[in-house]
PDB file of N, CA and C in Angstrom:
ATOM      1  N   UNK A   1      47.576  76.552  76.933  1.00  0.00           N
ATOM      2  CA  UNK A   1      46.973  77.242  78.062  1.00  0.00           C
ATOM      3  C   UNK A   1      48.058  78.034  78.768  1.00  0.00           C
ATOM      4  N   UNK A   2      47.887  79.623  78.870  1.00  0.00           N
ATOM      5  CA  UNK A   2      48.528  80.220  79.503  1.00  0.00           C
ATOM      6  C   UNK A   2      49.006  79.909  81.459  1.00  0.00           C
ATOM      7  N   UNK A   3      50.191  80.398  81.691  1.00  0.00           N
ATOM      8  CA  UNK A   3      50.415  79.860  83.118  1.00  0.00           C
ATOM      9  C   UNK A   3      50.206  80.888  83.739  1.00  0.00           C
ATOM     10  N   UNK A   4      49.077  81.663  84.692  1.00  0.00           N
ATOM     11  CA  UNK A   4      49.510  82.823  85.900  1.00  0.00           C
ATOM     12  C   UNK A   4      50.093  82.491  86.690  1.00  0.00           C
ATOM     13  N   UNK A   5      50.581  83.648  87.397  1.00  0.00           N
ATOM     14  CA  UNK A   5      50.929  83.938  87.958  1.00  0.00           C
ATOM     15  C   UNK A   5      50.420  84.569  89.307  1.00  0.00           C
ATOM     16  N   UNK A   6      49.368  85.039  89.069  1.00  0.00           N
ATOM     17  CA  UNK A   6      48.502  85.385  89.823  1.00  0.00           C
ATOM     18  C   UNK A   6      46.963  85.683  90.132  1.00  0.00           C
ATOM     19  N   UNK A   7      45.978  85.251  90.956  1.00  0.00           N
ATOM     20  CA  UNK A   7      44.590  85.579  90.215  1.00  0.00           C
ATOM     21  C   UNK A   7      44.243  86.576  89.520  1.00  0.00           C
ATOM     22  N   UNK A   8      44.971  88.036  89.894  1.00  0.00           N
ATOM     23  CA  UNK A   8      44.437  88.881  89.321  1.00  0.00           C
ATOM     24  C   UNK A   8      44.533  88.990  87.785  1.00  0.00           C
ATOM     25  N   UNK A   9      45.565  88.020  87.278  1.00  0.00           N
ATOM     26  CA  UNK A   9      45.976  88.456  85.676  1.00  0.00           C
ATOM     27  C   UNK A   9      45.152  87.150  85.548  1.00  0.00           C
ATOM     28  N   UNK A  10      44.410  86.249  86.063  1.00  0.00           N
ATOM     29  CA  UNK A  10      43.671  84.657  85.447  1.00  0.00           C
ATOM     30  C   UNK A  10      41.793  86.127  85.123  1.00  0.00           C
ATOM     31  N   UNK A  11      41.676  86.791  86.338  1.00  0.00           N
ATOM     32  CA  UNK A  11      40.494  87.505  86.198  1.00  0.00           C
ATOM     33  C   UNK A  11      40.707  88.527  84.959  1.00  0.00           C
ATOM     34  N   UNK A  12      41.871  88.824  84.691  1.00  0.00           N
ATOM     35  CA  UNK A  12      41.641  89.786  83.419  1.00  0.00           C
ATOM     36  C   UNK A  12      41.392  89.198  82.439  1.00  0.00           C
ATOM     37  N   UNK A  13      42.482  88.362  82.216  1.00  0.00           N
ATOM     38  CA  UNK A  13      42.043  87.025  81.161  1.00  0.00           C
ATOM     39  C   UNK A  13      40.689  86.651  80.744  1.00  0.00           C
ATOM     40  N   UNK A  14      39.745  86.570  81.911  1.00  0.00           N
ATOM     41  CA  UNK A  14      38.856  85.807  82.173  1.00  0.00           C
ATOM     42  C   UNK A  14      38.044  86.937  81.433  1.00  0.00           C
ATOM     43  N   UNK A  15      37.638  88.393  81.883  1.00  0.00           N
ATOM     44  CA  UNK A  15      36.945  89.762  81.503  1.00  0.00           C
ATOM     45  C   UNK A  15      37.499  89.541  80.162  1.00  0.00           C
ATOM     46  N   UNK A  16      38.526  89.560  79.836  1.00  0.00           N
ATOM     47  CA  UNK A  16      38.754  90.026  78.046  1.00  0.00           C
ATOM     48  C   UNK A  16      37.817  88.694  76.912  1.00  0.00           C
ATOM     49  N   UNK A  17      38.400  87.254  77.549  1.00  0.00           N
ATOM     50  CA  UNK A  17      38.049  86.721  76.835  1.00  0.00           C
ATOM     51  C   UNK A  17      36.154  86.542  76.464  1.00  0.00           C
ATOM     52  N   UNK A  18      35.740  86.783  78.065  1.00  0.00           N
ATOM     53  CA  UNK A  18      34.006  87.390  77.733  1.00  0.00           C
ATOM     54  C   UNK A  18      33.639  88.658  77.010  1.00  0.00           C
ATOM     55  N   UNK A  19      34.553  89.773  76.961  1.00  0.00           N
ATOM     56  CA  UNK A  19      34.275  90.661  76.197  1.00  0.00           C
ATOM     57  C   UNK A  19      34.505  90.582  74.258  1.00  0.00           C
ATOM     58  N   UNK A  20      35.611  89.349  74.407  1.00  0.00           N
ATOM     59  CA  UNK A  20      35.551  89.464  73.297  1.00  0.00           C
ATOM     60  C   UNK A  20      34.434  88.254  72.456  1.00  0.00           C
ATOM     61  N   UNK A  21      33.853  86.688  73.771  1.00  0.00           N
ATOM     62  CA  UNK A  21      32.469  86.281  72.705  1.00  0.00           C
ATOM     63  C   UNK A  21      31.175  87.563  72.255  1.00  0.00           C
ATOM     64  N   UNK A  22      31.073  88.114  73.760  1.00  0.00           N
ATOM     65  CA  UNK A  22      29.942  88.855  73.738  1.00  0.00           C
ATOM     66  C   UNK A  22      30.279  90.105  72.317  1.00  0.00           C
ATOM     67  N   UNK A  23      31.126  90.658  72.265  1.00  0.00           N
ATOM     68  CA  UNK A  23      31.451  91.086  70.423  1.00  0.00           C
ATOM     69  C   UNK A  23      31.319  90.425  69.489  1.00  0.00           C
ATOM     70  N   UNK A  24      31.186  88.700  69.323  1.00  0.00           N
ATOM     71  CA  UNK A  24      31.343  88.184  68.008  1.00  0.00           C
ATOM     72  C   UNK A  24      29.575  87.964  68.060  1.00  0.00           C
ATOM     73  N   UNK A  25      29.004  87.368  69.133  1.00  0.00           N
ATOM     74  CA  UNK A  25      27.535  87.183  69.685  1.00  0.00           C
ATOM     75  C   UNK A  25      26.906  88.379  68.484  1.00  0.00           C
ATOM     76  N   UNK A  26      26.114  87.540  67.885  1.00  0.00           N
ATOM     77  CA  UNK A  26      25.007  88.468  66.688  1.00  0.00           C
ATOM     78  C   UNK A  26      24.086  88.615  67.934  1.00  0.00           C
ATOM     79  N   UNK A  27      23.732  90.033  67.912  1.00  0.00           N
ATOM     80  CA  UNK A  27      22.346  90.499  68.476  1.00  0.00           C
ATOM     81  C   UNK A  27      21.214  90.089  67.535  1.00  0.00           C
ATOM     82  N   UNK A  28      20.082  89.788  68.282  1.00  0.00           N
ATOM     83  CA  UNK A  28      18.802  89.290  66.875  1.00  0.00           C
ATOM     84  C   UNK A  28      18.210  90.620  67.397  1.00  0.00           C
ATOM     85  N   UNK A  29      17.387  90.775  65.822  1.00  0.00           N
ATOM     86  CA  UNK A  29      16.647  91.484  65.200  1.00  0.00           C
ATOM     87  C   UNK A  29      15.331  91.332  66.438  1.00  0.00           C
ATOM     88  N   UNK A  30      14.730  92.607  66.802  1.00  0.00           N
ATOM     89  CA  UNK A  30      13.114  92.038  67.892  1.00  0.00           C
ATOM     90  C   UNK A  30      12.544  91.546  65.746  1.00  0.00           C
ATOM     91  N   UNK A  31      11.141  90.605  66.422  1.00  0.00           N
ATOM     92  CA  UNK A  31      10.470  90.377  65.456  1.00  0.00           C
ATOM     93  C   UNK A  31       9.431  91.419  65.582  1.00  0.00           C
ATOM     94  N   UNK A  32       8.353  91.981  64.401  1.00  0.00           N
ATOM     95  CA  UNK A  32       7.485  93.043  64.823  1.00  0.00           C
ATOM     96  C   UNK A  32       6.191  92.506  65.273  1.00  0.00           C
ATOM     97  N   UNK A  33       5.376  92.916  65.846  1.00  0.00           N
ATOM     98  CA  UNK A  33       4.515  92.383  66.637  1.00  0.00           C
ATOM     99  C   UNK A  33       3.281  91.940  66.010  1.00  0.00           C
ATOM    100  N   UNK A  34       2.312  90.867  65.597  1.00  0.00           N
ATOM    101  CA  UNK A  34       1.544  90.597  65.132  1.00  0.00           C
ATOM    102  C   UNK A  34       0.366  91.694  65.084  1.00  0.00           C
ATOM    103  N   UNK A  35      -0.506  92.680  63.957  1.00  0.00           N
ATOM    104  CA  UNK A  35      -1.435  92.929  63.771  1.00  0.00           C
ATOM    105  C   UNK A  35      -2.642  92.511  65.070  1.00  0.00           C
ATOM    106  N   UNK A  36      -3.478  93.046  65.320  1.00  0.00           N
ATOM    107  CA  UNK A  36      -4.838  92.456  65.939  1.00  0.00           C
ATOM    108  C   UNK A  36      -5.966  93.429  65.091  1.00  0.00           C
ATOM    109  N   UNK A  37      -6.525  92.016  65.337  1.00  0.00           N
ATOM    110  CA  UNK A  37      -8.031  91.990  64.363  1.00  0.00           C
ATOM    111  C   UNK A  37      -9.350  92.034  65.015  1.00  0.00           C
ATOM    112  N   UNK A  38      -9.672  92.995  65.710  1.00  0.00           N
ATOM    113  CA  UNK A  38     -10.723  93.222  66.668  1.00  0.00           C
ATOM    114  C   UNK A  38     -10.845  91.967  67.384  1.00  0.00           C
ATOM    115  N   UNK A  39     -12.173  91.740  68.078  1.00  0.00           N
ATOM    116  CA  UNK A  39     -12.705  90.643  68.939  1.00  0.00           C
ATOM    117  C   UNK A  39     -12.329  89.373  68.098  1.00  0.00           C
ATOM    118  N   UNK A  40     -11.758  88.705  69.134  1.00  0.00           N
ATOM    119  CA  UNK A  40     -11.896  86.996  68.675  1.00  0.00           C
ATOM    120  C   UNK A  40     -12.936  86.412  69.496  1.00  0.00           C
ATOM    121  N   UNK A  41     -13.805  85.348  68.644  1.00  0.00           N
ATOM    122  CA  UNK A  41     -14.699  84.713  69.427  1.00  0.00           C
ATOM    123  C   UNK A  41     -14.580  83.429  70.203  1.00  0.00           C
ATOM    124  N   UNK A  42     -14.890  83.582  71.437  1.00  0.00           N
ATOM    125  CA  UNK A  42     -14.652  82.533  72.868  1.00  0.00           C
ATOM    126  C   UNK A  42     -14.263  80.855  72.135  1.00  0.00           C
ATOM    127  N   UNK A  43     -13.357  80.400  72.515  1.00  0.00           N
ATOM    128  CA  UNK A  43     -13.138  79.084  72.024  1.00  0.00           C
ATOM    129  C   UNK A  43     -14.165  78.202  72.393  1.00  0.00           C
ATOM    130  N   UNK A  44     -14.440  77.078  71.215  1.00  0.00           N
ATOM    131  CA  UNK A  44     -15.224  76.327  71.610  1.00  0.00           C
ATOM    132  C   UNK A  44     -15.069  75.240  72.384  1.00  0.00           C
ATOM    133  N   UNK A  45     -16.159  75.042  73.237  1.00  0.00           N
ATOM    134  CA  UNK A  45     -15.792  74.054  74.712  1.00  0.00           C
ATOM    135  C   UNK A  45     -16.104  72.470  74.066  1.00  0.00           C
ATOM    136  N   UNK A  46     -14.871  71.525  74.322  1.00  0.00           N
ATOM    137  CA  UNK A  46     -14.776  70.607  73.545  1.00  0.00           C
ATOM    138  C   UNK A  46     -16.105  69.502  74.462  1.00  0.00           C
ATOM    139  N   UNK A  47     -17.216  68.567  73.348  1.00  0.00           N
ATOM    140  CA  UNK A  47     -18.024  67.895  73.869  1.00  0.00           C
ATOM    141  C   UNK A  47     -17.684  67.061  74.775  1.00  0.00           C
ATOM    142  N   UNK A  48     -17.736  66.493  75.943  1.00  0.00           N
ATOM    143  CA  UNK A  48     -17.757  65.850  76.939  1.00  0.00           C
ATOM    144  C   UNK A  48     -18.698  64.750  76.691  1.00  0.00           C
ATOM    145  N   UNK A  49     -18.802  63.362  76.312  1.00  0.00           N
ATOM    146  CA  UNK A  49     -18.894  62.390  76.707  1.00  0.00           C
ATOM    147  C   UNK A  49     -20.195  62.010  77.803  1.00  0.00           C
ATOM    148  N   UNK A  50     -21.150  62.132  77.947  1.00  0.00           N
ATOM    149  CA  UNK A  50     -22.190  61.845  79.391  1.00  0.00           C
ATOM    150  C   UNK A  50     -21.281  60.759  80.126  1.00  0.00           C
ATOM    151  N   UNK A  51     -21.574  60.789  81.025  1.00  0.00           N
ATOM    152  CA  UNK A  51     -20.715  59.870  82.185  1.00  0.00           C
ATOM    153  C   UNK A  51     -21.657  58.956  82.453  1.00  0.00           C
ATOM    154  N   UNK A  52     -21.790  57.466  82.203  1.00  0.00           N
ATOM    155  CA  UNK A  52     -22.891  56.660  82.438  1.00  0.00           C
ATOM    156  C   UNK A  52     -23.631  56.612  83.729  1.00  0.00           C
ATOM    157  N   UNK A  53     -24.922  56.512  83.482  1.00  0.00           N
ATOM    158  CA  UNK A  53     -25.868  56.161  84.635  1.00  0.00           C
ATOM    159  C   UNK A  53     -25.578  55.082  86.016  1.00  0.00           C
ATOM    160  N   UNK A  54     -25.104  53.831  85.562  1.00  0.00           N
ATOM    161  CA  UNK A  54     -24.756  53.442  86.172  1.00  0.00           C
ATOM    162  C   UNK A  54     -23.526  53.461  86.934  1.00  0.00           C
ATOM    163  N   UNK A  55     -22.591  54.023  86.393  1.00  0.00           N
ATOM    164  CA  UNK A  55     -21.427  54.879  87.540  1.00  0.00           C
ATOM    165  C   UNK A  55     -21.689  56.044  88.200  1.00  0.00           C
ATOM    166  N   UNK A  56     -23.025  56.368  87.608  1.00  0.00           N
ATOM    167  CA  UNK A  56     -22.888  57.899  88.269  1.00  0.00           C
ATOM    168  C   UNK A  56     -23.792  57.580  89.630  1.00  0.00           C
ATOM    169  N   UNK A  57     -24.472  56.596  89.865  1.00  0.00           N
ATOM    170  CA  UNK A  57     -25.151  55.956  90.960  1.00  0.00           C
ATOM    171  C   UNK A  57     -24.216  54.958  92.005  1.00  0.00           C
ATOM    172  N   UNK A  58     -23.522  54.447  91.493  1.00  0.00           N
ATOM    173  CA  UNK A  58     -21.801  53.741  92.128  1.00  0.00           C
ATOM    174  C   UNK A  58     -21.218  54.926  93.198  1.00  0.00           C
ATOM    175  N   UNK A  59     -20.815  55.688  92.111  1.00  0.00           N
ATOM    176  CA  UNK A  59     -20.119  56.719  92.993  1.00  0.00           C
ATOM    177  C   UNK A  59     -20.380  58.197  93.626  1.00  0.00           C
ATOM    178  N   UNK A  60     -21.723  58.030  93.521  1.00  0.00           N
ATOM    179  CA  UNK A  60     -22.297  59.409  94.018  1.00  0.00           C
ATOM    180  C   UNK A  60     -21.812  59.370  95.657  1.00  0.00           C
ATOM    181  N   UNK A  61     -21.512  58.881  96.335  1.00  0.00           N
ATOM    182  CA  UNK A  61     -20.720  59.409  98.137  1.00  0.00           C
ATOM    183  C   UNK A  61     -19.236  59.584  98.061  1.00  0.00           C
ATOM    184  N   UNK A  62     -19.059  59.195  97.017  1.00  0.00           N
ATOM    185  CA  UNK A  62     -17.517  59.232  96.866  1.00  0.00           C
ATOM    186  C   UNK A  62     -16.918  60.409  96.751  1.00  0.00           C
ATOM    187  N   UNK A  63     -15.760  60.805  97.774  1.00  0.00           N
ATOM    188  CA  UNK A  63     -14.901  62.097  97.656  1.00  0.00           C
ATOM    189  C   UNK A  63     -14.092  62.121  96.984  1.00  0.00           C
ATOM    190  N   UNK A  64     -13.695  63.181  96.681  1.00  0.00           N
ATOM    191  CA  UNK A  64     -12.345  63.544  95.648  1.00  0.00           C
ATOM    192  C   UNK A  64     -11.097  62.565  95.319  1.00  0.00           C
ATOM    193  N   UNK A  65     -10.767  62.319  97.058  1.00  0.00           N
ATOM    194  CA  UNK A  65      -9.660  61.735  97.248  1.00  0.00           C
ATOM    195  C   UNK A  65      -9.437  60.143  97.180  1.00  0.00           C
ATOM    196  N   UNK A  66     -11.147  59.305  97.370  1.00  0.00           N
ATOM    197  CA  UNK A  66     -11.340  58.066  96.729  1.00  0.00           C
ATOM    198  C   UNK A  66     -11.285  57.993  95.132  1.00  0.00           C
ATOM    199  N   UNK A  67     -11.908  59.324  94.714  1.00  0.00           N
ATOM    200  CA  UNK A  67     -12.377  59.289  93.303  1.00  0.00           C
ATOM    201  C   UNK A  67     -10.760  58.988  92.376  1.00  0.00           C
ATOM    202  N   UNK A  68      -9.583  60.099  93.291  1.00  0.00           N
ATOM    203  CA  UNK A  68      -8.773  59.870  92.467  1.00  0.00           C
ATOM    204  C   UNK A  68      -7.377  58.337  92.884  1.00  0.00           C
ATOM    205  N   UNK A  69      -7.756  58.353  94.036  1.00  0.00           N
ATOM    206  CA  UNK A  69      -7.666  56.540  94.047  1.00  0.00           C
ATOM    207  C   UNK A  69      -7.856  55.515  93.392  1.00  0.00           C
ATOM    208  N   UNK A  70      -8.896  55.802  93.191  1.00  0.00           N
ATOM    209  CA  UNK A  70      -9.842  54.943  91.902  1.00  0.00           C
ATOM    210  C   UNK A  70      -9.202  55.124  90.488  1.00  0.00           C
ATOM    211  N   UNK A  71      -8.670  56.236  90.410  1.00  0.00           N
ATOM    212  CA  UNK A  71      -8.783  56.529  88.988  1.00  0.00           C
ATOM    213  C   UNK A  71      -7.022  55.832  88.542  1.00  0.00           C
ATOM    214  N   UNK A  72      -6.235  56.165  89.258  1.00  0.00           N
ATOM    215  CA  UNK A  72      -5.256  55.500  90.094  1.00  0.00           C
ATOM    216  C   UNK A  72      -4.557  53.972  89.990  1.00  0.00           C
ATOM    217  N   UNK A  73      -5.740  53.493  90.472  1.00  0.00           N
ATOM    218  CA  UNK A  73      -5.686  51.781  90.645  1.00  0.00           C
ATOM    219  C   UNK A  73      -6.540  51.539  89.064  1.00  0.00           C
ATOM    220  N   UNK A  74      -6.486  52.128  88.337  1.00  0.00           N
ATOM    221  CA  UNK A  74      -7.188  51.487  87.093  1.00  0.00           C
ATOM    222  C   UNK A  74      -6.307  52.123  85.826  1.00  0.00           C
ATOM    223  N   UNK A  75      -5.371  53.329  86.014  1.00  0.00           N
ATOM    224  CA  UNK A  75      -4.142  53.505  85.115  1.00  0.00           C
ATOM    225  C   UNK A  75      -3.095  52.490  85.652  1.00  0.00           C
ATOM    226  N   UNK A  76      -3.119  51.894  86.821  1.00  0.00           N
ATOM    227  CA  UNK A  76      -1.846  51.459  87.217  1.00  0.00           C
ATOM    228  C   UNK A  76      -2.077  49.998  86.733  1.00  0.00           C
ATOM    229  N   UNK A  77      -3.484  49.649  86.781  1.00  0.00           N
ATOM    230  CA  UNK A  77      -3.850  48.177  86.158  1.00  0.00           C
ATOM    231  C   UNK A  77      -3.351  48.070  84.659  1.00  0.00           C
ATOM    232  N   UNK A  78      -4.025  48.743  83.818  1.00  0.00           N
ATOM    233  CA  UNK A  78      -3.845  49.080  82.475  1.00  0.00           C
ATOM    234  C   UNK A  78      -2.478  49.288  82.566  1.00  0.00           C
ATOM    235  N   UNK A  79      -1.069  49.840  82.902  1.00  0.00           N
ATOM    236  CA  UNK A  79       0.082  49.834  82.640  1.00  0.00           C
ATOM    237  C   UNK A  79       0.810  48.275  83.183  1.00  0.00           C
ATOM    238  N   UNK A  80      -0.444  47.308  83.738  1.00  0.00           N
ATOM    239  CA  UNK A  80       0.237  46.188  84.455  1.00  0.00           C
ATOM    240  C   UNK A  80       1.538  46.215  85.228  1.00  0.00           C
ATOM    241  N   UNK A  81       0.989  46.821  86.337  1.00  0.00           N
ATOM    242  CA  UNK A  81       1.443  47.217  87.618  1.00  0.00           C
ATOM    243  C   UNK A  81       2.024  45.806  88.734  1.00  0.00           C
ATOM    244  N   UNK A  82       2.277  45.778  89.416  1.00  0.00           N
ATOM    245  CA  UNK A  82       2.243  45.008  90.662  1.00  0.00           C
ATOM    246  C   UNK A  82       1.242  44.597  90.981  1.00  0.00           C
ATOM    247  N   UNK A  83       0.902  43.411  90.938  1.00  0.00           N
ATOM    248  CA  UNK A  83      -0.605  42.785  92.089  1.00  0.00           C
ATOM    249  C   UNK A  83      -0.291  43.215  93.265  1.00  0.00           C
ATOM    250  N   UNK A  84       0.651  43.183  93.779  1.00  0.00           N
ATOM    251  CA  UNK A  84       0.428  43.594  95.436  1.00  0.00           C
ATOM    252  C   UNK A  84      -0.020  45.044  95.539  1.00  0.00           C
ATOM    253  N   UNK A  85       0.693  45.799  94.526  1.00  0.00           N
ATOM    254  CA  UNK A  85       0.378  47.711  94.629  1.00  0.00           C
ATOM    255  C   UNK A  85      -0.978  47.760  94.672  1.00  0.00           C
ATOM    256  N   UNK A  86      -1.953  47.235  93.485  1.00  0.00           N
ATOM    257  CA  UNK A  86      -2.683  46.714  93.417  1.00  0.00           C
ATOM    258  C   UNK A  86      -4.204  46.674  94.372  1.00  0.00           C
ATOM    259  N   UNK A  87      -3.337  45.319  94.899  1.00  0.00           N
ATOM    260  CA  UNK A  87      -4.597  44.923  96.250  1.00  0.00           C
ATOM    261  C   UNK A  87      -3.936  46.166  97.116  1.00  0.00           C
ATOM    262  N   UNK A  88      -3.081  46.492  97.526  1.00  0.00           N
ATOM    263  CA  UNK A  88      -2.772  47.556  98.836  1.00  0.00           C
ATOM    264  C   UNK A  88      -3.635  48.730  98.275  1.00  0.00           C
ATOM    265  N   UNK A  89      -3.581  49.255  96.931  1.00  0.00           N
ATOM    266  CA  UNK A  89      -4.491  50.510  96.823  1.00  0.00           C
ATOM    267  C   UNK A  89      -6.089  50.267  97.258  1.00  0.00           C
ATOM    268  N   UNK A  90      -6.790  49.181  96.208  1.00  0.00           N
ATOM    269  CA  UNK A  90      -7.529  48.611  96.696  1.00  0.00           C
ATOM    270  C   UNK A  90      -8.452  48.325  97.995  1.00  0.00           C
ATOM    271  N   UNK A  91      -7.187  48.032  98.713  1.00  0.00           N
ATOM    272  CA  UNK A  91      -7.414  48.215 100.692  1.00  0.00           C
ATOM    273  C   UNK A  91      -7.869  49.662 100.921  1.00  0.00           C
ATOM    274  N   UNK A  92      -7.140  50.385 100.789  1.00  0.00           N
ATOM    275  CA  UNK A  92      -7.148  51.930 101.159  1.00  0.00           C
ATOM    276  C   UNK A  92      -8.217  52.570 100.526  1.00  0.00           C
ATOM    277  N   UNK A  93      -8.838  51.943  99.089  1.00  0.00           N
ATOM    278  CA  UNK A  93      -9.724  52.325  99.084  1.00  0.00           C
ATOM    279  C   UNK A  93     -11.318  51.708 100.011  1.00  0.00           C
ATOM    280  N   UNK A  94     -10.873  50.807 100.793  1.00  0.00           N
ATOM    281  CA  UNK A  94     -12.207  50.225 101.363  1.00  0.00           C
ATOM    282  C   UNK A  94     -12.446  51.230 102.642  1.00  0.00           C
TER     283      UNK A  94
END
């Protein structure tokens, strides 16, 4: 490692040695742009599941922000969570 002497000869240093990666640096080729083939037709909307009768009567007053509470306290069960996290979500949802 060279010793300066002064910043200004560490900044020339500094300019040459970027001028000389950016020279070895391969520029890429652009790729050419894919063909288009008139209209494509609308993707198809994947089937959805009916949402059972009996939940859909459970939670018909329920807002957004219970709904995703709910949804919440039943990934956090399934990852076997904390009992206390648990009952405290639980609470908040009453």
């Amino acid at each position: 490692m060279a010793q300066y002497g002064n910043p200004d000869s560490m900044r020339q240093d500094a300019l040459r040695r970027s001028r000389e990666m950016q020279r070895r640096t391969p520029v890429p080729e652009p790729k050419p742009a894919a063909p288009v083939r008139g209209d494509f037709p609308p993707p198809a909307q994947p089937a959805v599941p009916p949402f059972p009768k009996e939940l859909q009567g459970l939670l018909q007053g329920w807002d957004g922000e219970r709904l995703a509470l709910l949804a919440l306290l039943y990934l956090l069960y399934r990852e076997g969570a904390d009992p206390r996290l648990l009952l405290a979500i639980g609470y908040v949802l009453l």
